[in-house]
Protein backbone atom coordinates (compact mmCIF):
# COMPACT_ATOMS: atom_id res chain seq x y z
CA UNK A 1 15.46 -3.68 -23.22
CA UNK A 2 15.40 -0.17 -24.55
CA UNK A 3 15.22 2.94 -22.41
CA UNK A 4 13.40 4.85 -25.34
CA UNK A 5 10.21 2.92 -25.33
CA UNK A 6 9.46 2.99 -21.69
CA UNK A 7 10.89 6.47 -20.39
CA UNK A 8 11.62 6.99 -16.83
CA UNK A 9 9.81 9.55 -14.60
CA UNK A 10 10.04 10.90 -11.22
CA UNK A 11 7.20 12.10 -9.46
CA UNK A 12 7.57 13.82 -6.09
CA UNK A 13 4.82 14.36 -4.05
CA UNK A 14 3.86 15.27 -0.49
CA UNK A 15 1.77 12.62 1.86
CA UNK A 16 1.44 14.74 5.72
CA UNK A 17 0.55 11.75 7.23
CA UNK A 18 4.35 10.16 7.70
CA UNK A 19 5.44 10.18 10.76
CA UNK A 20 8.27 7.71 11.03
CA UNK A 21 9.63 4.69 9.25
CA UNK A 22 7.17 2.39 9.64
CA UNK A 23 5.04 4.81 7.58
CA UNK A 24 7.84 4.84 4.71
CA UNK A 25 7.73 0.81 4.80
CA UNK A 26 4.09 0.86 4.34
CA UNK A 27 4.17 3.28 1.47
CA UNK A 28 7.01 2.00 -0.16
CA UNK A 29 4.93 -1.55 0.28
CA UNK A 30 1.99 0.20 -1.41
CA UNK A 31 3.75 1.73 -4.33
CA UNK A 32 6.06 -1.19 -4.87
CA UNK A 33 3.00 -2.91 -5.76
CA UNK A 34 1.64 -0.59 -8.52
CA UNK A 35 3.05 -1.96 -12.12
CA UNK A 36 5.19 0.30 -13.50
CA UNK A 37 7.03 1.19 -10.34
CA UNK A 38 10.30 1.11 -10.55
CA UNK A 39 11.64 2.78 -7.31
CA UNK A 40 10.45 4.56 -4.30
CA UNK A 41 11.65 6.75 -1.72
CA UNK A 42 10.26 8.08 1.08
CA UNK A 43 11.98 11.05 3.62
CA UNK A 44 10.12 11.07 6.54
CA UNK A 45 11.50 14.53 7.68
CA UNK A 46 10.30 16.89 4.47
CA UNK A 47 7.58 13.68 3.98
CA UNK A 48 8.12 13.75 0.72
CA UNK A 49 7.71 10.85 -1.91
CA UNK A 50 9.48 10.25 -4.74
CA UNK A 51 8.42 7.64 -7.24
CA UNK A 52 10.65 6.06 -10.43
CA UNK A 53 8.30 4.80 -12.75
CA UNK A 54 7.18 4.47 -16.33
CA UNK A 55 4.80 6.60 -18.86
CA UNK A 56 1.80 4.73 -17.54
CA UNK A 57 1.97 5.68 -14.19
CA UNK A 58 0.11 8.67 -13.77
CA UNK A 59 0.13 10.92 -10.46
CA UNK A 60 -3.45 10.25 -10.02
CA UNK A 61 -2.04 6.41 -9.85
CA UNK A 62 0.15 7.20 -7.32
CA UNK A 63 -1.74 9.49 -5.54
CA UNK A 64 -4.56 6.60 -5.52
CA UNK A 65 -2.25 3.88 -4.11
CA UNK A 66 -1.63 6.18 -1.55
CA UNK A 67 -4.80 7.11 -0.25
CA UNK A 68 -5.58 3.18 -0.11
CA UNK A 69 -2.82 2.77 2.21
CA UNK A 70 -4.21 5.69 4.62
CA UNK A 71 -1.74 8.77 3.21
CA UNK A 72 -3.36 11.89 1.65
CA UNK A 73 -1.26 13.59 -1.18
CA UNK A 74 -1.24 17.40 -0.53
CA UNK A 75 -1.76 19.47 -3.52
């Protein structure tokens, strides 16, 4: 498996909504279920997310999954 074809990216974005851990568990449910995922982490203090995934992940993607799980992405 080569690291050049399918490039790793990090997208961080903000979701206002989490409020505790159970929110993290759903989101990281949500996101672990979009292909191309590789790796999710959620702070629930600064409620930020940060997503590990390939090229064909976009942020719209993510931001998607997200809203079908109940959490907004602020712009």
């Amino acid at each position: 498996m080569t690291n050049s074809a399918n490039e790793t990216k990090t997208t961080v974005v903000t979701a206002p909504e989490i409020v505790c851990g159970g929110c993290a568990s759903s989101i990281k449910k949500a996101l672990g279920g979009v292909a191309g995922v590789s790796d999710v982490a959620v702070d629930v203090t600064t409620k930020k997310v940060t997503v590990n995934h390939d090229e064909s992940v976009s942020r719209e993607k993510i931001a998607d999954a997200l809203d079908r799980a109940g959490y907004s992405v602020a712009s």
